[in-house]
Every structure is written in C-alpha cells, then in structure tokens.
PDB file of N, CA and C in Angstrom:
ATOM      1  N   UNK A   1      18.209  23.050   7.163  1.00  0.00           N
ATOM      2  CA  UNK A   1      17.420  21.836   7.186  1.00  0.00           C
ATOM      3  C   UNK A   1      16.348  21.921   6.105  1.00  0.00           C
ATOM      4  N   UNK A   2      16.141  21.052   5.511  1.00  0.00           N
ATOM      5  CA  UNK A   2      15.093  21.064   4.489  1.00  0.00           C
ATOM      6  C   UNK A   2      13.695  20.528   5.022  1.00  0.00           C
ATOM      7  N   UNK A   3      12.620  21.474   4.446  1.00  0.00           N
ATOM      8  CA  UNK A   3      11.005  20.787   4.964  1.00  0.00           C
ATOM      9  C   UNK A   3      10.588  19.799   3.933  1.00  0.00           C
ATOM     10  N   UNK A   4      11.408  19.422   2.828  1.00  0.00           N
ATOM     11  CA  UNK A   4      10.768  18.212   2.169  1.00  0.00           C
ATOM     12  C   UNK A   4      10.508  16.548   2.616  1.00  0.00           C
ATOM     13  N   UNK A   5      10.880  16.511   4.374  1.00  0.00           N
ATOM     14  CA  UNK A   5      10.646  15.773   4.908  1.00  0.00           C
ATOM     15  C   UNK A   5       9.454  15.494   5.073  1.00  0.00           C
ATOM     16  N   UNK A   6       9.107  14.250   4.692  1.00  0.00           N
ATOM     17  CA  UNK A   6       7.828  13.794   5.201  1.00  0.00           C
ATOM     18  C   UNK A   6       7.534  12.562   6.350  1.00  0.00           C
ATOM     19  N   UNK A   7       6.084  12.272   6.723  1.00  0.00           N
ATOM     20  CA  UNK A   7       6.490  10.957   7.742  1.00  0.00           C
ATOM     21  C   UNK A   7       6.596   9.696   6.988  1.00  0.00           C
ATOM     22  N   UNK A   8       5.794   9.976   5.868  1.00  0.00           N
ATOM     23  CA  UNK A   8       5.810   8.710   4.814  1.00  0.00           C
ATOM     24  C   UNK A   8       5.689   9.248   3.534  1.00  0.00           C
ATOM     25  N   UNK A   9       6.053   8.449   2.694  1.00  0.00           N
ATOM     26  CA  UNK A   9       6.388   8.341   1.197  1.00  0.00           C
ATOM     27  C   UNK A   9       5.167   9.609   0.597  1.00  0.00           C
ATOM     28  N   UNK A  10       5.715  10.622   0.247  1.00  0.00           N
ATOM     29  CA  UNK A  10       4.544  11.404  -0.530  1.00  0.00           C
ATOM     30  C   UNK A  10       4.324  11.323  -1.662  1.00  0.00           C
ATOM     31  N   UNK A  11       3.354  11.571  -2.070  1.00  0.00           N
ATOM     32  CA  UNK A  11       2.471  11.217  -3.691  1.00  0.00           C
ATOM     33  C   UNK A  11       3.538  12.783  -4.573  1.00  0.00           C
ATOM     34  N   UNK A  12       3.949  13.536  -4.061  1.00  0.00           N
ATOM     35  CA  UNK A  12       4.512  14.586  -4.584  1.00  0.00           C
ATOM     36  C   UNK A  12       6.357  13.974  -4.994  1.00  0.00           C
ATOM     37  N   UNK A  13       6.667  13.151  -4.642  1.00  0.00           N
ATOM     38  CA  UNK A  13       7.712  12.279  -5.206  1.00  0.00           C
ATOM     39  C   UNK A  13       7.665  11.550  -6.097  1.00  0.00           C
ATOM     40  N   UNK A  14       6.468  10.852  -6.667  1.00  0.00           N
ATOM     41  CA  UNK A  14       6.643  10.141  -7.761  1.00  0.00           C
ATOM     42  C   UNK A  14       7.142  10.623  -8.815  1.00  0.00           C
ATOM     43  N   UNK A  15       6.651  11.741  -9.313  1.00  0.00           N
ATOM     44  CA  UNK A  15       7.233  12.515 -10.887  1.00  0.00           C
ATOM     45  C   UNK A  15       8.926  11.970 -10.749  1.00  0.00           C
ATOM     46  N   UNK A  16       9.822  12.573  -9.706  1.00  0.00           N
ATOM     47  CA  UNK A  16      10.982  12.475  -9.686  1.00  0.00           C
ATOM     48  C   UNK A  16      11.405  11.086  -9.909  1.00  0.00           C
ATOM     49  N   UNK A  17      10.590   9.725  -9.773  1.00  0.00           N
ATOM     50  CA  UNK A  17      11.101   8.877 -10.101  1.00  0.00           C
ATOM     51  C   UNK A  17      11.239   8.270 -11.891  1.00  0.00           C
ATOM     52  N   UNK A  18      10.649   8.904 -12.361  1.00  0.00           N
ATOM     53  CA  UNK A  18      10.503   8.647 -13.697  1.00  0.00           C
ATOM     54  C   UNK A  18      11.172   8.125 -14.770  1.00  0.00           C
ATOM     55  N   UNK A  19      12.096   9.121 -14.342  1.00  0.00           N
ATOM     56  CA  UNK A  19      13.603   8.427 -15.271  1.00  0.00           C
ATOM     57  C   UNK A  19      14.534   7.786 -14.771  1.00  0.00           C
ATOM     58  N   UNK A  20      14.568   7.469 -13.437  1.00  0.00           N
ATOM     59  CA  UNK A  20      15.495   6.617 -12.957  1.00  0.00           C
ATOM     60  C   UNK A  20      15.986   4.957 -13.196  1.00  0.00           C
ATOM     61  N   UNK A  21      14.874   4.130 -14.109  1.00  0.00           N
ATOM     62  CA  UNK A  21      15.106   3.280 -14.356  1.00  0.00           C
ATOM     63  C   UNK A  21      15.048   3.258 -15.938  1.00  0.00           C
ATOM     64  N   UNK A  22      14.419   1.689 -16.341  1.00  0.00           N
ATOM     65  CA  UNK A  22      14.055   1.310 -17.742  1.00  0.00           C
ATOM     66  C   UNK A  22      12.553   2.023 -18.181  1.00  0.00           C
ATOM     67  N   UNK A  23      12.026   1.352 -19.298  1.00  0.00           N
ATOM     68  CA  UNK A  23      11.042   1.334 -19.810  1.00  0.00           C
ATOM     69  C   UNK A  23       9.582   1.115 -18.930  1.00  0.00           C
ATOM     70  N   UNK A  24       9.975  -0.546 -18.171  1.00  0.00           N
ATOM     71  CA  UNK A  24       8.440  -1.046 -17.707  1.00  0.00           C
ATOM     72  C   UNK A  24       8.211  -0.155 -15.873  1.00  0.00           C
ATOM     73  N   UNK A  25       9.618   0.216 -15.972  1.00  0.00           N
ATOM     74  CA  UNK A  25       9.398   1.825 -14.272  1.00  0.00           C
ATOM     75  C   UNK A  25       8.721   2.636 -14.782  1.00  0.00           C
ATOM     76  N   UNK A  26       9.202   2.916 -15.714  1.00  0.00           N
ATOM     77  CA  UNK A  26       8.569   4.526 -16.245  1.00  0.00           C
ATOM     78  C   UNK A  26       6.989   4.486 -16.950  1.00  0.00           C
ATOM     79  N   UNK A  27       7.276   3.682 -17.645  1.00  0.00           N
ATOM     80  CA  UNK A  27       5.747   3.411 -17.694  1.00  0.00           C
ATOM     81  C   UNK A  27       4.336   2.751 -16.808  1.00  0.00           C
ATOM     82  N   UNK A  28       5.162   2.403 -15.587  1.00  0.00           N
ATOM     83  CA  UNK A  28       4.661   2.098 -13.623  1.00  0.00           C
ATOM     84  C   UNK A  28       4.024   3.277 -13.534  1.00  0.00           C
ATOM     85  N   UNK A  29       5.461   4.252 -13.676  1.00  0.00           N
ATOM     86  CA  UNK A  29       4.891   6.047 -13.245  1.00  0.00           C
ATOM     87  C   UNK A  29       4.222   6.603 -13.795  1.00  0.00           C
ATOM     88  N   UNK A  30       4.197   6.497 -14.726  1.00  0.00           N
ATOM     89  CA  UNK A  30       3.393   7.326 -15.901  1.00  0.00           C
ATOM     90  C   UNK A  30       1.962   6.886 -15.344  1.00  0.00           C
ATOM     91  N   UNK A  31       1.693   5.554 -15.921  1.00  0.00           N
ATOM     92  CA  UNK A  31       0.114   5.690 -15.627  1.00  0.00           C
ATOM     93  C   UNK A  31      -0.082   5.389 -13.692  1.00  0.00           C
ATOM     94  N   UNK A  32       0.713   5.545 -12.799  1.00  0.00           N
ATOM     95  CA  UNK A  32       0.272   5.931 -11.282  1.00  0.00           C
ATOM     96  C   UNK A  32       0.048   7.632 -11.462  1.00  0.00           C
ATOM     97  N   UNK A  33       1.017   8.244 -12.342  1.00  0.00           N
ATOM     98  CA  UNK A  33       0.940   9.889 -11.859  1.00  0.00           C
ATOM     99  C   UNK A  33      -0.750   9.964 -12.774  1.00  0.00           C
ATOM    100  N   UNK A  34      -1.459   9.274 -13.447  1.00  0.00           N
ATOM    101  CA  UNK A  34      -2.412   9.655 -14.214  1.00  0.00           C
ATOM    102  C   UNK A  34      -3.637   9.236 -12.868  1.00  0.00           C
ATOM    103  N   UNK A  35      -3.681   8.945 -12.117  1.00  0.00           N
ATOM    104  CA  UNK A  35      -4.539   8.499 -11.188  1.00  0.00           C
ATOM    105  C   UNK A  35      -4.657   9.376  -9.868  1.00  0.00           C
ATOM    106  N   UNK A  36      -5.857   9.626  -9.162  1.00  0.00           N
ATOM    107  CA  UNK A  36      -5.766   9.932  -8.096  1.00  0.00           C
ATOM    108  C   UNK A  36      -5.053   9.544  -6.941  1.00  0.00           C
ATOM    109  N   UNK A  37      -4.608  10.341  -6.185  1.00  0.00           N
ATOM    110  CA  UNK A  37      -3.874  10.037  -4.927  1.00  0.00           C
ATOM    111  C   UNK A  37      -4.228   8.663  -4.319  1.00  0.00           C
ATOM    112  N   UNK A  38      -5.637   8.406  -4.026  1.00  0.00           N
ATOM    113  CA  UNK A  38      -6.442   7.630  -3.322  1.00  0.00           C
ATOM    114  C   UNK A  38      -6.574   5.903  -3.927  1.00  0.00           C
ATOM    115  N   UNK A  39      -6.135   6.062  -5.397  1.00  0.00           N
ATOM    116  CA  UNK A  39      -6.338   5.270  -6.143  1.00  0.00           C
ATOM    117  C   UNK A  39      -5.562   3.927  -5.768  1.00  0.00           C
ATOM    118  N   UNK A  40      -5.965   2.289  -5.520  1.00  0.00           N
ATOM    119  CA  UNK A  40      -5.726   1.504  -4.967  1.00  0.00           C
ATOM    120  C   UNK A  40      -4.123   1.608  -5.473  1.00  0.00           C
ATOM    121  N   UNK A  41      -3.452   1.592  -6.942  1.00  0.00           N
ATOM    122  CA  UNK A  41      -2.264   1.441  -7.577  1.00  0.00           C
ATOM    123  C   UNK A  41      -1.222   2.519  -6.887  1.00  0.00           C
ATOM    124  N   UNK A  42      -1.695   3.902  -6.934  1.00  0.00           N
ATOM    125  CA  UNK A  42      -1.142   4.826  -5.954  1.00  0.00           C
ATOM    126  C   UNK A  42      -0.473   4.607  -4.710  1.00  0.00           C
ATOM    127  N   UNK A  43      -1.460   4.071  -3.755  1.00  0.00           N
ATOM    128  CA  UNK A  43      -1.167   3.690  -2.853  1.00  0.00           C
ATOM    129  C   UNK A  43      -0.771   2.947  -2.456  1.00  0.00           C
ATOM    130  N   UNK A  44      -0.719   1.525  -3.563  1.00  0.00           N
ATOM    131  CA  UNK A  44       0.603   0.605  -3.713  1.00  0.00           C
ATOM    132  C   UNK A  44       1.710   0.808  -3.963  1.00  0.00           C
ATOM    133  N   UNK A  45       2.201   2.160  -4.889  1.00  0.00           N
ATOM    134  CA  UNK A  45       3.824   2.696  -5.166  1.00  0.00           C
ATOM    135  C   UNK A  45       4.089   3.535  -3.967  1.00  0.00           C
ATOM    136  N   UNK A  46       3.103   3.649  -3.310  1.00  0.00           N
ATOM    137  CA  UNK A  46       3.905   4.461  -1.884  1.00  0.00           C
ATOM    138  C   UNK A  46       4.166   3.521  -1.117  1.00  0.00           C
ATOM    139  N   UNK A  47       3.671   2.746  -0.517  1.00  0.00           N
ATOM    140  CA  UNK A  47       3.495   1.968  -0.110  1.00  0.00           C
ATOM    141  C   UNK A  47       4.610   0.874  -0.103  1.00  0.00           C
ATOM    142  N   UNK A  48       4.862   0.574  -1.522  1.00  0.00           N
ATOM    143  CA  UNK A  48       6.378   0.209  -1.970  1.00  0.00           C
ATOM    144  C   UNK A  48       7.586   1.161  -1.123  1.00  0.00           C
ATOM    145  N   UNK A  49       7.065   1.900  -1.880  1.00  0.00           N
ATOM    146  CA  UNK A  49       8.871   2.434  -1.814  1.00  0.00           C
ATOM    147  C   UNK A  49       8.741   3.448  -0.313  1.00  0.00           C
ATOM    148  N   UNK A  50       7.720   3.602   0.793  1.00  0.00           N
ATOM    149  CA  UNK A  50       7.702   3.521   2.014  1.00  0.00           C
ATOM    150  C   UNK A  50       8.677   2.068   2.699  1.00  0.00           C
ATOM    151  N   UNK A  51       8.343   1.052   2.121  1.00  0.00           N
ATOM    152  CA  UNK A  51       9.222  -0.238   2.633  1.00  0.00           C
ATOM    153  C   UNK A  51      10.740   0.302   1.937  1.00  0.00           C
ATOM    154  N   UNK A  52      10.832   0.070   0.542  1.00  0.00           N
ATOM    155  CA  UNK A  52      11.837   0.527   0.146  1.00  0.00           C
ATOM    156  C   UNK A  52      13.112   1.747   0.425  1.00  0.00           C
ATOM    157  N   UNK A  53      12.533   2.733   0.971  1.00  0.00           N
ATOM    158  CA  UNK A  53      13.381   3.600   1.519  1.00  0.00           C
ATOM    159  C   UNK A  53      13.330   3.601   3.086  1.00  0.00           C
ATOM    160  N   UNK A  54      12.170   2.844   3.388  1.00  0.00           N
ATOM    161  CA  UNK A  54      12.790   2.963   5.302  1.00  0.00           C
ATOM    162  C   UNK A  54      12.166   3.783   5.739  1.00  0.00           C
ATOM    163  N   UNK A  55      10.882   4.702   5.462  1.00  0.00           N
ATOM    164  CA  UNK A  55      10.118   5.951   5.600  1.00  0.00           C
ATOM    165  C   UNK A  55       9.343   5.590   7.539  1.00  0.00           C
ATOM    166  N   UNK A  56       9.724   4.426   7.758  1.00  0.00           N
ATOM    167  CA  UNK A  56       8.556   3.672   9.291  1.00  0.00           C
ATOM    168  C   UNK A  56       9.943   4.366   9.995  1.00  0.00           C
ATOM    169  N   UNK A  57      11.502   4.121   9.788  1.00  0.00           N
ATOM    170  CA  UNK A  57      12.296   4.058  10.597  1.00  0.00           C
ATOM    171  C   UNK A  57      13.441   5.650  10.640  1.00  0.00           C
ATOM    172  N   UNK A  58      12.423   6.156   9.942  1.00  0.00           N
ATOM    173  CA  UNK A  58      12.888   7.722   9.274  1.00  0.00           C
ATOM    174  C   UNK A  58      12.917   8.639  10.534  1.00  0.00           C
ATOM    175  N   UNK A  59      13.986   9.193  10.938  1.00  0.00           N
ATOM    176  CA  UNK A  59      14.021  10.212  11.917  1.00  0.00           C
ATOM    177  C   UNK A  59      14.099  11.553  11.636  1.00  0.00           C
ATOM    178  N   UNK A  60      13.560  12.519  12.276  1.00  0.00           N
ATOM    179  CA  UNK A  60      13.561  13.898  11.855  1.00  0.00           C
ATOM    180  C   UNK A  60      14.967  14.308  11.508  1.00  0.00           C
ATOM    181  N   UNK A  61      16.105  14.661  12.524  1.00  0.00           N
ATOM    182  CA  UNK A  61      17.026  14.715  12.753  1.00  0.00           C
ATOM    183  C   UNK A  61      18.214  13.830  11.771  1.00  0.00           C
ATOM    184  N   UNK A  62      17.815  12.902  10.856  1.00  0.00           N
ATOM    185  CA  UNK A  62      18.931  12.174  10.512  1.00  0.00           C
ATOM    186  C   UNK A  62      18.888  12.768   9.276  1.00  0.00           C
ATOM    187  N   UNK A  63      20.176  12.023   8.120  1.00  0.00           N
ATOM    188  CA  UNK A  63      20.708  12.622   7.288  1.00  0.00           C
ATOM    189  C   UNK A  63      19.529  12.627   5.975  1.00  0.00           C
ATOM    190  N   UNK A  64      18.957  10.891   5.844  1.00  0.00           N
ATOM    191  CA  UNK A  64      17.692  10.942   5.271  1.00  0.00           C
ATOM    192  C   UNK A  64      16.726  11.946   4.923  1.00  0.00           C
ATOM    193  N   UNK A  65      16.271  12.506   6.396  1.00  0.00           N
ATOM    194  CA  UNK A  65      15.213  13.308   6.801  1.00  0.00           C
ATOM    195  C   UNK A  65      15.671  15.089   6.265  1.00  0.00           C
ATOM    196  N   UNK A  66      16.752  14.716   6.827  1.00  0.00           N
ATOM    197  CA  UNK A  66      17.061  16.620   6.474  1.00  0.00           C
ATOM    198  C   UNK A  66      17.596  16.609   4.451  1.00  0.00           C
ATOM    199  N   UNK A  67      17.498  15.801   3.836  1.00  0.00           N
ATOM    200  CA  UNK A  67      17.831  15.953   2.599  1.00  0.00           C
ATOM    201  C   UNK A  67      16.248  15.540   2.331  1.00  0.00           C
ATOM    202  N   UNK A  68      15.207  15.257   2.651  1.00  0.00           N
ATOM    203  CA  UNK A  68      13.945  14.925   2.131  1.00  0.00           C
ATOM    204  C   UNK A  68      13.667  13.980   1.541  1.00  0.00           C
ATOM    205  N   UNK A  69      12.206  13.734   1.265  1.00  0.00           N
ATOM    206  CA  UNK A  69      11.573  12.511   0.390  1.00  0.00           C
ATOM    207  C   UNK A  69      12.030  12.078  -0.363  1.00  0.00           C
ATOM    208  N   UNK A  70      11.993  13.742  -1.308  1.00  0.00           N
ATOM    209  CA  UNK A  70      12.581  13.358  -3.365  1.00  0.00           C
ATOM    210  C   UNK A  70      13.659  12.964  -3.192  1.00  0.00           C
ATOM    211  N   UNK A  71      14.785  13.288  -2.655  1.00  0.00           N
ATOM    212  CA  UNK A  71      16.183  12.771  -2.621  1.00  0.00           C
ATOM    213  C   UNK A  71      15.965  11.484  -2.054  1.00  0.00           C
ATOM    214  N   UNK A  72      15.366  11.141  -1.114  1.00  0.00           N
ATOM    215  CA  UNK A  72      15.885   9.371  -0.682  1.00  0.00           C
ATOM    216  C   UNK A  72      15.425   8.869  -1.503  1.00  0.00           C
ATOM    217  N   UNK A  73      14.028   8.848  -2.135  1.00  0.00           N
ATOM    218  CA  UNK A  73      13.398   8.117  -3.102  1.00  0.00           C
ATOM    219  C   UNK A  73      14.617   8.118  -4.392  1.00  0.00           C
ATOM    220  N   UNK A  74      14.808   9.069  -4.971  1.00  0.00           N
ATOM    221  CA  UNK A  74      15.207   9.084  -5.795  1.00  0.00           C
ATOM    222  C   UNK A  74      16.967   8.070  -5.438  1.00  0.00           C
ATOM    223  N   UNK A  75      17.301   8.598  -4.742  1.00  0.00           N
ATOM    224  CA  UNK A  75      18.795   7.945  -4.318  1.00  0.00           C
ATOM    225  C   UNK A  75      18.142   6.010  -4.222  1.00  0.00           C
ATOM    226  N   UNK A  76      17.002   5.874  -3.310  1.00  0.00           N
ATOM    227  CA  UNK A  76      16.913   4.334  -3.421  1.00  0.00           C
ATOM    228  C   UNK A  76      16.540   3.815  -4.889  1.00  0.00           C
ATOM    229  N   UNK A  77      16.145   4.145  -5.794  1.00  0.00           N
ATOM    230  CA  UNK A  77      15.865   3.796  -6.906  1.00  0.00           C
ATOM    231  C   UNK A  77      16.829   3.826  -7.795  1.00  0.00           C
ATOM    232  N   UNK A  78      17.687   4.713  -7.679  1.00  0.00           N
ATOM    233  CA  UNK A  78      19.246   4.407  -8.306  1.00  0.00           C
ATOM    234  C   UNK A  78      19.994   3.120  -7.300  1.00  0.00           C
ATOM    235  N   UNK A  79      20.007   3.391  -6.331  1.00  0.00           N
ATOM    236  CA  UNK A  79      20.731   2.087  -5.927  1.00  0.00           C
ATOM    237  C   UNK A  79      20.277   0.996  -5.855  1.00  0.00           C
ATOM    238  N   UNK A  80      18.917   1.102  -6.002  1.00  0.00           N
ATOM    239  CA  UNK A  80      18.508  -0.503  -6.095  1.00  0.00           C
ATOM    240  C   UNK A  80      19.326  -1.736  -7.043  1.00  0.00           C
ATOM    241  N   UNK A  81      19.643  -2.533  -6.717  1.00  0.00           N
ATOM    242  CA  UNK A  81      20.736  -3.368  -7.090  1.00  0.00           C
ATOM    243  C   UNK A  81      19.948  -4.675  -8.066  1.00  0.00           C
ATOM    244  N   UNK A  82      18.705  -5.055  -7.883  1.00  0.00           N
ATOM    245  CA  UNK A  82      17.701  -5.896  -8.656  1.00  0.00           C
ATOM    246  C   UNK A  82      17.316  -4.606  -9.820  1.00  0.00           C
ATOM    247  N   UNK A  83      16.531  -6.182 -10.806  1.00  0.00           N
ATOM    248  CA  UNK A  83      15.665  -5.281 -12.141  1.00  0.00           C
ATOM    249  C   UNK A  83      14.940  -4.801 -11.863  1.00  0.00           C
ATOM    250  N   UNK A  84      14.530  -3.973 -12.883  1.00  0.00           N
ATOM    251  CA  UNK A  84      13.246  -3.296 -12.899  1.00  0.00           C
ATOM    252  C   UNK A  84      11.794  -4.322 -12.824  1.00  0.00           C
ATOM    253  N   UNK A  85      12.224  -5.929 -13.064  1.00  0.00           N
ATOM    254  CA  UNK A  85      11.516  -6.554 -12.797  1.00  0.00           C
ATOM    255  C   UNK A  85      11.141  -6.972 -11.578  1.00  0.00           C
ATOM    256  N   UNK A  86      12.453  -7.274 -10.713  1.00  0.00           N
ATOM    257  CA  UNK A  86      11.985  -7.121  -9.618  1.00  0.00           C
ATOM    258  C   UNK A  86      11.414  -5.553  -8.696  1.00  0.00           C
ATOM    259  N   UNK A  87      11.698  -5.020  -8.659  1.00  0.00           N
ATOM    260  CA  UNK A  87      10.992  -3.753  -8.562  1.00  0.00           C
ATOM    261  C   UNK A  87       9.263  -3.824  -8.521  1.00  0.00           C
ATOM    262  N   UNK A  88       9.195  -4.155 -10.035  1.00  0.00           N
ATOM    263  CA  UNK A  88       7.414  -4.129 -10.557  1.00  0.00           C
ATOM    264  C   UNK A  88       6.932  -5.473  -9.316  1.00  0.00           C
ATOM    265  N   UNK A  89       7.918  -6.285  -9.227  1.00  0.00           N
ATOM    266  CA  UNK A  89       7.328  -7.560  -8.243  1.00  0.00           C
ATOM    267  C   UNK A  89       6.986  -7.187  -6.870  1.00  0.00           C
ATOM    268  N   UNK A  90       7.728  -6.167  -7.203  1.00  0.00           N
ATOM    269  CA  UNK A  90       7.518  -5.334  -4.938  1.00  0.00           C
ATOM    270  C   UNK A  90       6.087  -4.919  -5.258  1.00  0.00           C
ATOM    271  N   UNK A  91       5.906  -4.355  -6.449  1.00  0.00           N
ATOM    272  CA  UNK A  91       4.775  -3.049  -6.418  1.00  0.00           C
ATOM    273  C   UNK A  91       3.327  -3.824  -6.380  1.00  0.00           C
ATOM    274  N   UNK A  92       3.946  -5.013  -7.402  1.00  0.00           N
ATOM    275  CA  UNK A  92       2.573  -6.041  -7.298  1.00  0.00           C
ATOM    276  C   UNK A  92       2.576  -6.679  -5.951  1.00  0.00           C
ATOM    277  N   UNK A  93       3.104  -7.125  -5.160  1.00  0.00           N
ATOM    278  CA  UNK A  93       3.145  -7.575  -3.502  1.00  0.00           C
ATOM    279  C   UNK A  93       2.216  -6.594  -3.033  1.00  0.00           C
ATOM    280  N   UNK A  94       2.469  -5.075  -3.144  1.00  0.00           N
ATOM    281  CA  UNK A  94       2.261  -4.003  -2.365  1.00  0.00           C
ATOM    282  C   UNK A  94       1.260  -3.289  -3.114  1.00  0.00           C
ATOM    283  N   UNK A  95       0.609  -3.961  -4.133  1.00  0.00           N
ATOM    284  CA  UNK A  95      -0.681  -3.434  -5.210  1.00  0.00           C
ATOM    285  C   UNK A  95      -2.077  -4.844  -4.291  1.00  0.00           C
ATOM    286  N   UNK A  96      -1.419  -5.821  -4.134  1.00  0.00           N
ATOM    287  CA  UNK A  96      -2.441  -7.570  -3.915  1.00  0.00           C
ATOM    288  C   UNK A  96      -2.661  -6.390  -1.659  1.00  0.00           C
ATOM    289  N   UNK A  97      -1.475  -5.995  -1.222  1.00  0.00           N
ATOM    290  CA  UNK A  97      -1.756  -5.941   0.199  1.00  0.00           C
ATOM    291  C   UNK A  97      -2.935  -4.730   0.112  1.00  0.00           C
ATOM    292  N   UNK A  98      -2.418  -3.841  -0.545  1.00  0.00           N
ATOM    293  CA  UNK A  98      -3.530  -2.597  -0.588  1.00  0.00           C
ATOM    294  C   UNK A  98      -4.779  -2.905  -0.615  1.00  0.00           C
ATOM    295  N   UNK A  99      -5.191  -3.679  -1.940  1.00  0.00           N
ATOM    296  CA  UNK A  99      -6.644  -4.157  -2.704  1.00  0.00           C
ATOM    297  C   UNK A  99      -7.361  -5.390  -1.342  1.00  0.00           C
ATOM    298  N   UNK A 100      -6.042  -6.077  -0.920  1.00  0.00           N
ATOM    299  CA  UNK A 100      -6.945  -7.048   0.307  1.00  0.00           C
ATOM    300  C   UNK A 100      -7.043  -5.871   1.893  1.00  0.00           C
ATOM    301  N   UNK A 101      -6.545  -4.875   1.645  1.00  0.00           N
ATOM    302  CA  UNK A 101      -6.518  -4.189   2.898  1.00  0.00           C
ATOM    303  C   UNK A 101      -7.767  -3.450   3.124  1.00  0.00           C
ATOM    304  N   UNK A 102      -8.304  -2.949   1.466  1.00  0.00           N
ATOM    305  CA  UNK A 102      -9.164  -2.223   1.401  1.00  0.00           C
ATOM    306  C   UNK A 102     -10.491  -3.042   1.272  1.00  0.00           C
ATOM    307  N   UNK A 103     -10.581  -4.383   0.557  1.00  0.00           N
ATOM    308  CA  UNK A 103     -11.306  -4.853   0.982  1.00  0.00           C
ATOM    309  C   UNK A 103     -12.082  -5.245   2.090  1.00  0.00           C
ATOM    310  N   UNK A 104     -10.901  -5.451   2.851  1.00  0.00           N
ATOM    311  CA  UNK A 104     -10.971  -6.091   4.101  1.00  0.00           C
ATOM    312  C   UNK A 104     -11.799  -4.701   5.163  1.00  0.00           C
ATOM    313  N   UNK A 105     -11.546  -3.295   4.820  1.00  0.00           N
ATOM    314  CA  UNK A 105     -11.895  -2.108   5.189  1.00  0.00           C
ATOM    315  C   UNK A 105     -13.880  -2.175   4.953  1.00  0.00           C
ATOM    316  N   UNK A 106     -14.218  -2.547   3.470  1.00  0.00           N
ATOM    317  CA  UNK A 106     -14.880  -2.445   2.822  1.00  0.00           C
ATOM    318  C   UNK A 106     -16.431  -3.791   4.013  1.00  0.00           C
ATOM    319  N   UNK A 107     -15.669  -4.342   3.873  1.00  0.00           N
ATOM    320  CA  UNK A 107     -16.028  -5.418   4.404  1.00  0.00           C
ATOM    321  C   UNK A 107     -16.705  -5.444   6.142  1.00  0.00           C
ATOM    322  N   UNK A 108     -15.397  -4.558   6.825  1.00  0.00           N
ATOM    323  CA  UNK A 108     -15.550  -4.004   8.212  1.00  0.00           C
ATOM    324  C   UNK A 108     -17.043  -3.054   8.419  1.00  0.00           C
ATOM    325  N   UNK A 109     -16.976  -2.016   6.907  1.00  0.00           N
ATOM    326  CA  UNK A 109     -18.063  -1.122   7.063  1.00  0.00           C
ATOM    327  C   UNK A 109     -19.585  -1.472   7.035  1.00  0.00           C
ATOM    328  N   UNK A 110     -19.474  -2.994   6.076  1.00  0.00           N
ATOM    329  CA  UNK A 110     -20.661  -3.492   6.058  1.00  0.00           C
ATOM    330  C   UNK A 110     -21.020  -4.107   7.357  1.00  0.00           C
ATOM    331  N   UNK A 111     -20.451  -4.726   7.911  1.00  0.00           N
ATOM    332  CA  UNK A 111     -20.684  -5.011   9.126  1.00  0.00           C
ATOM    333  C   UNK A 111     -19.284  -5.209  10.337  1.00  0.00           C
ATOM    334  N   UNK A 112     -19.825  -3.955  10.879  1.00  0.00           N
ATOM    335  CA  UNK A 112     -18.472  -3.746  12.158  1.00  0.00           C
ATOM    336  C   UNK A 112     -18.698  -5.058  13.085  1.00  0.00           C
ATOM    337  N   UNK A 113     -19.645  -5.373  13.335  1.00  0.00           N
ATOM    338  CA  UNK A 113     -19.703  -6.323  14.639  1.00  0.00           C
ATOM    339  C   UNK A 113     -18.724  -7.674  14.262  1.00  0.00           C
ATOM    340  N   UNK A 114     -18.666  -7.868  13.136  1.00  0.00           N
ATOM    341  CA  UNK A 114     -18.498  -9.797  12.562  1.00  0.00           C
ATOM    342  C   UNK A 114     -16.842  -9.640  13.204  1.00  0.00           C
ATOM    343  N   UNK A 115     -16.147  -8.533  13.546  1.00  0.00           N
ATOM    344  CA  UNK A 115     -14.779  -8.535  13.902  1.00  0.00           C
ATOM    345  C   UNK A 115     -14.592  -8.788  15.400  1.00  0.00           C
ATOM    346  N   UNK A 116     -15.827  -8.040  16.267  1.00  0.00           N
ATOM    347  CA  UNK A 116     -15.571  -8.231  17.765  1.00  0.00           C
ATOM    348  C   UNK A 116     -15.836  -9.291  18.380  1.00  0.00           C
ATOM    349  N   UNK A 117     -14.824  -9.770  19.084  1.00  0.00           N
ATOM    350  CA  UNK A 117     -14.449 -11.085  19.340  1.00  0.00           C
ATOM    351  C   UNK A 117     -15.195 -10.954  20.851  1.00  0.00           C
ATOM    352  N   UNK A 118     -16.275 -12.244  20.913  1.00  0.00           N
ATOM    353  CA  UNK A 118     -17.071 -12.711  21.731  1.00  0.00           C
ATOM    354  C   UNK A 118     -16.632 -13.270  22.831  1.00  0.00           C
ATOM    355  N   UNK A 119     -16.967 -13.196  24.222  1.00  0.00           N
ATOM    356  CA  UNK A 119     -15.721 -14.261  25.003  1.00  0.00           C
ATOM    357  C   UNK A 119     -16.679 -15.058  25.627  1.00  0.00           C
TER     358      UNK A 119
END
C-alpha cells in the first residue's frame, strides 16, 4: 500500500503536474509552485483539482487511495478531455471562491457577532 495518500489534494503534487498539459498549465504551475502554500492562488489549484480528482469522495482502501495523490492528480490531468482553457476556467471559479471565502473569514474576525442570528 502506498502512504502517498492524502485526505485532500497536497501542495507536494503540484510539481508533478507541470508537464502534463500546454503552455498556459505550465505556466499556472510555475508561478503557483513560486508562492507560499497559504497563498490565496495556491489554494485555488488545490482546491481545483480536490473537485477535479474526487479527493471529498476518496477512500483509504480504494484503488485511487492506495496508488496516491501524485498518481491521481497526475492521471486526472492527462485525462481531462477539455482545454487547457477550460482547465484555467476551473482554477479561476476556484481562485474568485477562495478570495470570497477568505474574505468573508476576514470579515467574521472583525466582527464575530454580525453572523449570529438573533431570534
């Protein structure tokens, strides 16, 4: 069994995606691998390709899981059947949810109360 299983998409998989597509992928990766883990864009390509490979519905035990991260990632990015344009269109979906998620985080810290609902 392999331990390169993770519960979700790890930041230690991106390198491997690099060459799997065109030009405007690889240059996606390039400047995500130049950024911190934490970094809003980061956490939009996981985030992606967490939807993209199925990482919510990932079982220890299945075939996915025991071949690891790098391999599914890498296997969904070859089979992806759309462009590389659509691709970049997931990442921007999943770049706009991050930035309003974190806002929305940002927002909570300034004031926790404005969320608890009054009855």
């Amino acid at each position: 069994m392999n331990t390169g299983a993770e519960l979700l998409f790890p930041p230690y998989a991106i390198p491997h995606l690099k060459d799997l597509r065109g030009p405007r992928w690889r240059n996606l990766i390039e400047r995500v691998l130049r950024l911190r883990e934490d970094h809003p864009e980061a956490l939009a390509l996981s985030w992606m390709m967490m939807r993209l490979d199925g990482c919510r519905t990932c079982e220890v035990d299945s075939f996915k899981a025991m071949h690891g991260c790098v391999a599914c990632a890498v296997q969904n990015i070859r089979r992806f059947k759309g462009s590389d344009g659509e691709l970049l269109k997931m990442y921007d979906v999943a770049l706009k949810e991050v930035r309003a998620y974190m806002a929305e985080q940002r927002e909570f810290r300034r004031n926790p109360l404005a969320r608890v609902d009054s009855d």
